[in-house]
C-alpha atoms as a PDB file:
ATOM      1  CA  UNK A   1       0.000   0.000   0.000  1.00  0.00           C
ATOM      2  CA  UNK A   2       1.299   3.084  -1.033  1.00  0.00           C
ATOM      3  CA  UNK A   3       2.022   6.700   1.417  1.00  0.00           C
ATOM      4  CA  UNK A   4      -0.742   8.418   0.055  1.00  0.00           C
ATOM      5  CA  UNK A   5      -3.264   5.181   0.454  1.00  0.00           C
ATOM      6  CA  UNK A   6      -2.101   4.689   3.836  1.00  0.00           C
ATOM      7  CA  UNK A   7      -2.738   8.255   4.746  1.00  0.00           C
ATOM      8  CA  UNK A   8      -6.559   8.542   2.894  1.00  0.00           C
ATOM      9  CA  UNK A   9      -7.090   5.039   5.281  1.00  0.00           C
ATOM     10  CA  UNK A  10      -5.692   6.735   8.392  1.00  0.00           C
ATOM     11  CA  UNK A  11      -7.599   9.980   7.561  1.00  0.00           C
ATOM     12  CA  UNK A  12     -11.069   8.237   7.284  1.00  0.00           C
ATOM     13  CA  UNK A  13     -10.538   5.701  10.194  1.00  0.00           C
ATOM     14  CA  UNK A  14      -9.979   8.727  12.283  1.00  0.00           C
ATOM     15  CA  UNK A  15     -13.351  10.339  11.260  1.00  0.00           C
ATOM     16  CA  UNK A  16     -15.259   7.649  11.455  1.00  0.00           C
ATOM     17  CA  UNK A  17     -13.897   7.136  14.917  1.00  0.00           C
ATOM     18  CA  UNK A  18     -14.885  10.589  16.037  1.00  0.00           C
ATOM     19  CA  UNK A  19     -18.275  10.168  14.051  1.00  0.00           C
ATOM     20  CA  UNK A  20     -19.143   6.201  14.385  1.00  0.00           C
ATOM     21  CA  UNK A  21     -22.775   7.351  13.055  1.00  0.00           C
ATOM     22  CA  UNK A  22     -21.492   8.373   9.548  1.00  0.00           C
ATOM     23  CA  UNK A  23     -21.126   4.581   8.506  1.00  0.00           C
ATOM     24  CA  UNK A  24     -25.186   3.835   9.564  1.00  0.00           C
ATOM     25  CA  UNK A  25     -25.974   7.349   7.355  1.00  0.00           C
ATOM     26  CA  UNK A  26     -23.817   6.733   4.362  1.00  0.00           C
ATOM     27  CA  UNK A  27     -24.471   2.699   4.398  1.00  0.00           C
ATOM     28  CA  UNK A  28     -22.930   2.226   1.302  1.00  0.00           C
ATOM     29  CA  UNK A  29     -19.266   2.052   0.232  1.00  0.00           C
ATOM     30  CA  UNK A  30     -20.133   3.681  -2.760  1.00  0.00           C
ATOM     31  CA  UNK A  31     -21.967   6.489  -0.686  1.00  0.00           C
ATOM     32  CA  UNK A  32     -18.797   6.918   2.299  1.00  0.00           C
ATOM     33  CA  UNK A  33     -16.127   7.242  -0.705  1.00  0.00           C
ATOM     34  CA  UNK A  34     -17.468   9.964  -1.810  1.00  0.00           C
ATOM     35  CA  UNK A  35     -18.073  11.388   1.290  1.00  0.00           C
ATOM     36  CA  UNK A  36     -14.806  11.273   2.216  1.00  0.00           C
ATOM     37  CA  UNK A  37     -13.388  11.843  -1.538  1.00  0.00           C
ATOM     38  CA  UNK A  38     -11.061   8.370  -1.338  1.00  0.00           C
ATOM     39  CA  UNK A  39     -11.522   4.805  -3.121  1.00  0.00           C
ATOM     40  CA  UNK A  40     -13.451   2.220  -2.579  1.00  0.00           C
ATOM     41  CA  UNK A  41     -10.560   0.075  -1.605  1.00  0.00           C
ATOM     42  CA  UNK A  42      -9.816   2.445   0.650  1.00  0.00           C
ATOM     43  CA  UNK A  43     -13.429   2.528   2.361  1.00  0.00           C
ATOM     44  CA  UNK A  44     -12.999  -0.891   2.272  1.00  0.00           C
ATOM     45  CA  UNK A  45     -10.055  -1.397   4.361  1.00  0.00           C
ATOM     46  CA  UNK A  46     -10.731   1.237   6.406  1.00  0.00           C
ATOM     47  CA  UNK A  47     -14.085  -0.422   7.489  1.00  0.00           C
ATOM     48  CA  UNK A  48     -12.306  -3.945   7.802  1.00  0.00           C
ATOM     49  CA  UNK A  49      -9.654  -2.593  10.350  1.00  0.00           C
ATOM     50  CA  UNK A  50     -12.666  -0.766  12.200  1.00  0.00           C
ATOM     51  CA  UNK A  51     -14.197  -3.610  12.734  1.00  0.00           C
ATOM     52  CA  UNK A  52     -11.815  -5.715  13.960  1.00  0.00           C
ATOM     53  CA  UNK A  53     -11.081  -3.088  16.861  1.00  0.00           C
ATOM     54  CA  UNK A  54     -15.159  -2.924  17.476  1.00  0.00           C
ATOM     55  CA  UNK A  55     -15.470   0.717  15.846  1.00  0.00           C
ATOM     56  CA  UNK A  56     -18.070  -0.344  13.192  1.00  0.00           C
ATOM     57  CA  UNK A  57     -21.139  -2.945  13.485  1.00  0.00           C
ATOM     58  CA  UNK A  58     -21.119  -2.452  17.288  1.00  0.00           C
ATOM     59  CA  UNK A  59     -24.648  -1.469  18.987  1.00  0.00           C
ATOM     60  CA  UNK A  60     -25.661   2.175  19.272  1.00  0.00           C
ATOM     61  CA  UNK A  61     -26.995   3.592  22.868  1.00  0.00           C
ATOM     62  CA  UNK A  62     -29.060   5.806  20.912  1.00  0.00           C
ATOM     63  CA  UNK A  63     -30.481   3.147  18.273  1.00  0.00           C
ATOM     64  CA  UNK A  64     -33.455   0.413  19.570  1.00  0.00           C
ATOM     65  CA  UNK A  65     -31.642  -3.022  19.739  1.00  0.00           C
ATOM     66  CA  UNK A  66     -32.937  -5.196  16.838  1.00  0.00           C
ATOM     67  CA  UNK A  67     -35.048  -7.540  17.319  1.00  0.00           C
ATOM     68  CA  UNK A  68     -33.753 -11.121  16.414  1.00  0.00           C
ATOM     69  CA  UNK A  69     -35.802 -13.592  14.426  1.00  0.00           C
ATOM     70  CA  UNK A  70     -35.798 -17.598  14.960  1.00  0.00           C
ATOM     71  CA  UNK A  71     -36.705 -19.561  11.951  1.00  0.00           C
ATOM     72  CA  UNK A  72     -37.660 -23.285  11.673  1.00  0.00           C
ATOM     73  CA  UNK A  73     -36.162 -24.540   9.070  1.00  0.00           C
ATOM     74  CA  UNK A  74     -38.434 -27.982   9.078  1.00  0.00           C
ATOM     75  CA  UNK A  75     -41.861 -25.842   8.832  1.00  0.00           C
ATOM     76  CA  UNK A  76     -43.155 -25.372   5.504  1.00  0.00           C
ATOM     77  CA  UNK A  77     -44.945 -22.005   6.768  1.00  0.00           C
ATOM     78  CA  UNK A  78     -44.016 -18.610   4.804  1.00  0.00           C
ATOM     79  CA  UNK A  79     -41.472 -16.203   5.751  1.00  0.00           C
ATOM     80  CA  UNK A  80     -44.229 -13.831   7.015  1.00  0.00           C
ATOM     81  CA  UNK A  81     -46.049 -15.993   9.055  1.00  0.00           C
ATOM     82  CA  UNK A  82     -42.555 -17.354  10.662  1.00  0.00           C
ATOM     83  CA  UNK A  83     -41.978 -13.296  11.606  1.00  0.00           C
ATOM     84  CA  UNK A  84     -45.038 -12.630  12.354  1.00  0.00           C
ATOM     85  CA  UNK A  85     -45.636 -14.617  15.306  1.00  0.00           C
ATOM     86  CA  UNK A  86     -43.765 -11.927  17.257  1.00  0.00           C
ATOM     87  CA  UNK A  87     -45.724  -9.309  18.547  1.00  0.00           C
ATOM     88  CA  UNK A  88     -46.004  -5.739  17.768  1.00  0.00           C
ATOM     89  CA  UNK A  89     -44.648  -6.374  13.864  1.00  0.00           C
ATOM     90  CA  UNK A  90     -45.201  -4.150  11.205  1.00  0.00           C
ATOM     91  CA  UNK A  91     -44.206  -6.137   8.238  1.00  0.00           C
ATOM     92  CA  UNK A  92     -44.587  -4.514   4.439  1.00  0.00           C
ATOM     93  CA  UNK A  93     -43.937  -6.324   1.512  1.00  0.00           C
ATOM     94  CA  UNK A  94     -42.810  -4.617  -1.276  1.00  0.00           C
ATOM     95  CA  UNK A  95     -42.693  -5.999  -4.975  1.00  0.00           C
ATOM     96  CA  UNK A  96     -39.444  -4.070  -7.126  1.00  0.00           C
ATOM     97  CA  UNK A  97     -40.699  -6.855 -10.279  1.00  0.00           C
ATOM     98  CA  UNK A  98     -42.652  -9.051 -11.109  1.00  0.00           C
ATOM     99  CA  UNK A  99     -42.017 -10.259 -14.843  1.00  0.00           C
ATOM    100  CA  UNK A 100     -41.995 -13.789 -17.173  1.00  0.00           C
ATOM    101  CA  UNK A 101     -38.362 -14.028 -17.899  1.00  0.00           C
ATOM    102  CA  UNK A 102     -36.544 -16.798 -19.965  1.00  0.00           C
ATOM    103  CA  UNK A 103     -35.323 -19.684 -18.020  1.00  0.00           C
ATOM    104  CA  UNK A 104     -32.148 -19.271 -16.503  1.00  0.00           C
ATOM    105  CA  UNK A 105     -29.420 -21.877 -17.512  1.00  0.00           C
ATOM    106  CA  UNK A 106     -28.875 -23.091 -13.627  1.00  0.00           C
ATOM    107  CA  UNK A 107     -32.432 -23.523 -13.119  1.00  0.00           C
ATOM    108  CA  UNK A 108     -33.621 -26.039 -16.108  1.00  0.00           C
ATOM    109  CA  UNK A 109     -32.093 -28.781 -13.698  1.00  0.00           C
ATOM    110  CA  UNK A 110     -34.870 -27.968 -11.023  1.00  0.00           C
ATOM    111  CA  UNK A 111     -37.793 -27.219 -13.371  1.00  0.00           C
ATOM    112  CA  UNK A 112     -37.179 -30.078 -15.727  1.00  0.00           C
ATOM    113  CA  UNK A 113     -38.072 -27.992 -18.746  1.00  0.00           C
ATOM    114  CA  UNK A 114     -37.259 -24.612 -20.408  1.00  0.00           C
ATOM    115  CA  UNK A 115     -40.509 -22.819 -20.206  1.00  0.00           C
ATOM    116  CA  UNK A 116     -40.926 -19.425 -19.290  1.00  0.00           C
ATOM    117  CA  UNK A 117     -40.644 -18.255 -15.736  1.00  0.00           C
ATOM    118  CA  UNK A 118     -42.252 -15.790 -13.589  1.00  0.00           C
ATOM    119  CA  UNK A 119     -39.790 -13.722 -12.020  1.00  0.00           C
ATOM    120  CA  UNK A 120     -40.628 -11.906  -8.577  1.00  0.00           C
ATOM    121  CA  UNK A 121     -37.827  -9.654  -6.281  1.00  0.00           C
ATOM    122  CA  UNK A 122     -39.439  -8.399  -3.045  1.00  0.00           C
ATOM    123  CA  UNK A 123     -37.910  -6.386  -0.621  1.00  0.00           C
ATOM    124  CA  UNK A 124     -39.914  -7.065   3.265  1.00  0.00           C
ATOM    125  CA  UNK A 125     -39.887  -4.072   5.313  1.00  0.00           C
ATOM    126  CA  UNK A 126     -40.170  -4.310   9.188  1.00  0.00           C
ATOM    127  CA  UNK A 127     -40.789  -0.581  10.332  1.00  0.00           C
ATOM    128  CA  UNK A 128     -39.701   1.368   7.545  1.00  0.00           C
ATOM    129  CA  UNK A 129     -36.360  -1.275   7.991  1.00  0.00           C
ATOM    130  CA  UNK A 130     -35.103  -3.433   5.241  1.00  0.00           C
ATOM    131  CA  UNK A 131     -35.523  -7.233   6.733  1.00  0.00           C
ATOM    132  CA  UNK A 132     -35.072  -9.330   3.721  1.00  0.00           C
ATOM    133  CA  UNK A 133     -34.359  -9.263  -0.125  1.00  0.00           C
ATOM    134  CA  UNK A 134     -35.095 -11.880  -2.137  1.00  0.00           C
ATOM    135  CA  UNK A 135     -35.940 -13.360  -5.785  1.00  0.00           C
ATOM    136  CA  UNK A 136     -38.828 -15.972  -6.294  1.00  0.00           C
ATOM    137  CA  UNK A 137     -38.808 -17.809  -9.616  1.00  0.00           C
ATOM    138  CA  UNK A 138     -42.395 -20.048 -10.660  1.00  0.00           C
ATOM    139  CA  UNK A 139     -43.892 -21.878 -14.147  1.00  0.00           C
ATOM    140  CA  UNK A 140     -45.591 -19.447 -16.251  1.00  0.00           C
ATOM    141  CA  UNK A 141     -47.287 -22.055 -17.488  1.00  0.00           C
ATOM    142  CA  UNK A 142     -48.984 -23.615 -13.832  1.00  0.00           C
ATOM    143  CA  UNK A 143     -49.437 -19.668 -12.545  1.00  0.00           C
ATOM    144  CA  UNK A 144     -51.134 -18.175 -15.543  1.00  0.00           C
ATOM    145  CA  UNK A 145     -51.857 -14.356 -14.661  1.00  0.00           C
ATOM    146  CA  UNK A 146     -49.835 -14.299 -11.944  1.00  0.00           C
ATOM    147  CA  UNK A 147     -47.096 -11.138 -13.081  1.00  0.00           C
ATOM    148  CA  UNK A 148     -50.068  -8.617 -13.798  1.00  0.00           C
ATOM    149  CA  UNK A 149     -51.413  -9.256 -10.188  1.00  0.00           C
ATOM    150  CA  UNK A 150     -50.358  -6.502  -7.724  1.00  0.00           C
ATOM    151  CA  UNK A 151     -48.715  -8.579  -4.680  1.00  0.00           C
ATOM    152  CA  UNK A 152     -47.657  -5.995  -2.545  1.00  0.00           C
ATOM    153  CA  UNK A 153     -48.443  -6.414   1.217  1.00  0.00           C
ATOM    154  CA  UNK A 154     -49.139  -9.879  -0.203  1.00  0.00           C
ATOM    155  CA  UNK A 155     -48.454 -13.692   1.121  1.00  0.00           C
ATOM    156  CA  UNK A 156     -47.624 -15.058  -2.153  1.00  0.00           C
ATOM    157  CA  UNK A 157     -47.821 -18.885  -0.554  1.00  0.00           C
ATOM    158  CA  UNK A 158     -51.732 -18.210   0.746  1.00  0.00           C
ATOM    159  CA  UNK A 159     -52.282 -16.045  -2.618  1.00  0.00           C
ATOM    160  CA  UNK A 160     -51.323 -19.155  -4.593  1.00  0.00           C
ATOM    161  CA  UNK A 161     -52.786 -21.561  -2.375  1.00  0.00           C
ATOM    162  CA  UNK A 162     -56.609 -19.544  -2.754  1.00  0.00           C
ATOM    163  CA  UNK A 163     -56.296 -18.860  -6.273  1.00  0.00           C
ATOM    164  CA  UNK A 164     -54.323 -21.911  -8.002  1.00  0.00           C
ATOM    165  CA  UNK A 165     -55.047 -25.790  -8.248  1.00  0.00           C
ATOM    166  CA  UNK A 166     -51.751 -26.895  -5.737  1.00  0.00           C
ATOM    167  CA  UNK A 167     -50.742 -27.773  -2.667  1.00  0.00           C
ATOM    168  CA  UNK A 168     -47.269 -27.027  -0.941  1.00  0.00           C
ATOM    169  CA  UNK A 169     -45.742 -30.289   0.598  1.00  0.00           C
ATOM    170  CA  UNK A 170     -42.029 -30.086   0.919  1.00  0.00           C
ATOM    171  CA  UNK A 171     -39.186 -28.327   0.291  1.00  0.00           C
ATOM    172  CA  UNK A 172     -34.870 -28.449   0.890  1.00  0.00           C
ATOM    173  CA  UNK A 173     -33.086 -24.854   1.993  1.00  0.00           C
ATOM    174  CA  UNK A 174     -29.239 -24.789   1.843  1.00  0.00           C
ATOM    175  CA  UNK A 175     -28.278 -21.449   4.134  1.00  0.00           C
ATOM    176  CA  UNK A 176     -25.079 -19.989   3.368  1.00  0.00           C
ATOM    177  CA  UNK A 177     -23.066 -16.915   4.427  1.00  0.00           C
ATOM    178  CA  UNK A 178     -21.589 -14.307   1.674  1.00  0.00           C
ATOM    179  CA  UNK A 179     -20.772 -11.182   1.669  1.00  0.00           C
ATOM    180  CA  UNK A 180     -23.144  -8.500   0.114  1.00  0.00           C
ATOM    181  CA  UNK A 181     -22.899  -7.109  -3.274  1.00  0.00           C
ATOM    182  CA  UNK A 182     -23.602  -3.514  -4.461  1.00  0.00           C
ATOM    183  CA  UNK A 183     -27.075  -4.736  -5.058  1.00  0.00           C
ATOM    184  CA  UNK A 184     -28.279  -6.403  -1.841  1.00  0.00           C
ATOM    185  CA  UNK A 185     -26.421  -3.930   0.149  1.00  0.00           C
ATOM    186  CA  UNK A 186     -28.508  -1.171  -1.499  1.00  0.00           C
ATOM    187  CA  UNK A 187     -31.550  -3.200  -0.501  1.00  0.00           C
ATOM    188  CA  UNK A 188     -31.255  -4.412   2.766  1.00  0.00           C
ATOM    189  CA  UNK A 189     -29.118  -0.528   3.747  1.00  0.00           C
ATOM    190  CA  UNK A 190     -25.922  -2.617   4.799  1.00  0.00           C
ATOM    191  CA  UNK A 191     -22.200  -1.775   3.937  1.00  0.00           C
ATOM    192  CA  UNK A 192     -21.001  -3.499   0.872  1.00  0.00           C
ATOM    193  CA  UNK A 193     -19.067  -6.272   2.218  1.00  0.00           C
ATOM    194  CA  UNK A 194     -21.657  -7.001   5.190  1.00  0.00           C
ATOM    195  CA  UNK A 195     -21.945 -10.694   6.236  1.00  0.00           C
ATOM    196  CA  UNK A 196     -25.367 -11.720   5.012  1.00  0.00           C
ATOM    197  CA  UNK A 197     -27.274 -15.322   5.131  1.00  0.00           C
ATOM    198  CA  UNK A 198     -28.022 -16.245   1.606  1.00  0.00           C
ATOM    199  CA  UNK A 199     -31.413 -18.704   1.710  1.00  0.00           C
ATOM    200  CA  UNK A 200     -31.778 -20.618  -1.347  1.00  0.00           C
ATOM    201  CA  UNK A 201     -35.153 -23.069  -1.505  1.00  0.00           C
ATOM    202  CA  UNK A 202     -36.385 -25.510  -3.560  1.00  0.00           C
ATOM    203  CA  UNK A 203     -40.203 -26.306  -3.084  1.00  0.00           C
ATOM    204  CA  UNK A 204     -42.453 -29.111  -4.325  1.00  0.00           C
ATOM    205  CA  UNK A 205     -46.260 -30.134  -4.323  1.00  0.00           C
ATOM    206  CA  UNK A 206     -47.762 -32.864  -2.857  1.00  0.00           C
ATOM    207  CA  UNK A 207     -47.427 -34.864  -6.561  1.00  0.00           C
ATOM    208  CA  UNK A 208     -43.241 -34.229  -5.815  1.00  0.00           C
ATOM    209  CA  UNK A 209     -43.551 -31.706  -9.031  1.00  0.00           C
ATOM    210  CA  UNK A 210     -41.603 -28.563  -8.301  1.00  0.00           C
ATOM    211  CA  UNK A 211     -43.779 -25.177  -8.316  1.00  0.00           C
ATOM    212  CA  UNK A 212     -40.700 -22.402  -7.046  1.00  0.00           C
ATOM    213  CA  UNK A 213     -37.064 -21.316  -6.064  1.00  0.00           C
ATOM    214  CA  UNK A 214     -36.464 -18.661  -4.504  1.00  0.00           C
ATOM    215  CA  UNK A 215     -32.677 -16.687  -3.010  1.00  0.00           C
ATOM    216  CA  UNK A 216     -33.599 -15.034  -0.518  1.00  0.00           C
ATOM    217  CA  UNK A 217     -31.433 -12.881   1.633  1.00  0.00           C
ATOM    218  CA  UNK A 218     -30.847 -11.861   5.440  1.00  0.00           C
ATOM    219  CA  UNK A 219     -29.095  -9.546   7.811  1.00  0.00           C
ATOM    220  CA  UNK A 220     -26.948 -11.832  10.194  1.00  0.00           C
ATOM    221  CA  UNK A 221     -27.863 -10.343  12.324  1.00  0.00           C
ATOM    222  CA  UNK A 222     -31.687 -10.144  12.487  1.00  0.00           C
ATOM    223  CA  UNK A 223     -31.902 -14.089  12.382  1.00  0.00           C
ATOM    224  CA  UNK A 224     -31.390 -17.311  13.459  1.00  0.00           C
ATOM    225  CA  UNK A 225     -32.237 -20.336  12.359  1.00  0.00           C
ATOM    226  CA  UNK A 226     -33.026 -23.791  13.864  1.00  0.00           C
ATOM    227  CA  UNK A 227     -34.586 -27.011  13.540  1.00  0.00           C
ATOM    228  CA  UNK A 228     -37.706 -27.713  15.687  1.00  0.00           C
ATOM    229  CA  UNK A 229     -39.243 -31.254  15.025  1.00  0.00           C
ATOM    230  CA  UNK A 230     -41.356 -33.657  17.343  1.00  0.00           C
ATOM    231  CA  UNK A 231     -39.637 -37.211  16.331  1.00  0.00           C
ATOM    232  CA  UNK A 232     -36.542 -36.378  14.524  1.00  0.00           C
ATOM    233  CA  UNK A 233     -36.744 -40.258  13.417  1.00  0.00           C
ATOM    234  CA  UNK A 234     -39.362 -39.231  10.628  1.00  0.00           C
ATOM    235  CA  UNK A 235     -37.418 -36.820   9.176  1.00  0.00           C
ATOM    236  CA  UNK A 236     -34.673 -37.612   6.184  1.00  0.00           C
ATOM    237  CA  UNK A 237     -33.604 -36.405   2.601  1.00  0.00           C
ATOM    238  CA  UNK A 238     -36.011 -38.437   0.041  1.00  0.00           C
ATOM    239  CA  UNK A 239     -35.097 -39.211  -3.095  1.00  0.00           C
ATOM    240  CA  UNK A 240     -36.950 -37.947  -6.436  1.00  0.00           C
END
């Protein structure tokens, strides 16, 4: 690292020192660099050194503590009823698209076909708070009509369920962690680079035919996941 890198780091560690607040206003690498008229790089390893002496991502007196979320990963319930069993929850869903698409390469597999797909990205909103971002993918063909319906402030599993011929019966999630991208941070107001959970989820109907994968993704910290079940015995990877 060059003089003059080393001194644009030092320079902006010191600020944000003085000013810990400026990270949770700017959110965005993009947004602090040119605050502070330095690279991204710079931002970048500026905020990693921060954090490692607790500078950044540490609680604020003067912000509410979040509220963590468990999930149960063996219930086939949506995402908004799993929230929504907490009290005092004012949960907004907000639909950014909802468009047929052509069927991505690394999704034929799944589908078994190369028909059209309906494309939705949502962005959930708990108190004016990004909670979740996240990109559901469905047959054109079984869910005709379904991108010219308005689904905000919609569950799209009950909206399905009352208006198509199918029933939900399983589903596998793989949870991973990854840091997020210029997009998701945007959308869930995190620093590029935040550790995220990335959800993806397969789900099938009760004839084993699969109806929808979605990506969603998660604040680390807002969540936590476990698995609930009443005889463990009965539960097991089948094979389709």
């Amino acid at each position: 690292m060059e003089y003059r890198e080393i001194a644009s780091k030092t320079y902006v560690e010191e600020q944000i020192k003085a000013n810990p607040t400026i990270v949770s206003k700017k959110l965005t690498e993009r947004a602090l660099a040119e605050h502070f008229g330095v690279s991204r790089t710079t931002i970048r390893n500026a905020l990693n050194d921060l954090a490692m002496e607790g500078y950044v991502f540490q609680n604020d007196t003067d912000v509410e503590p979040h509220k963590i979320f468990e999930i149960n990963m063996l219930k086939m319930s949506s995402f908004s009823e799993e929230v929504k069993k907490e009290d005092d929850i004012d949960l907004n869903i907000k639909v950014l698209t909802n468009q047929i698409i052509n069927m991505p390469a690394e999704l034929r597999s799944f589908f078994g076909s190369n028909e059209k797909l309906i494309r939705i990205v949502r962005q959930r909103i708990l108190n004016k708070t990004p909670l979740s971002y996240e990109v559901t993918y469905l047959p054109s063909n079984r869910f005709k009509g379904l991108e010219q319906v308005d689904l905000n402030n919609v569950s799209l599993y009950q909206f399905l369920k009352e208006n198509y011929p199918f029933k939900p019966s399983h589903g596998r999630e793989e949870i991973t962690y990854e840091s997020a991208t210029e997009d998701k941070a945007k959308y869930l107001e995190v620093i590029e680079g935040t550790p995220i959970y990335k959800v993806s989820s397969n789900s099938f109907d009760i004839n084993f035919q699969p109806f929808e994968h979605t990506e969603q993704y998660l604040s680390g910290k807002r969540f936590k996941y476990h698995l609930s079940a009443k005889n463990i015995f009965n539960y097991g990877e089948k094979q389709l």
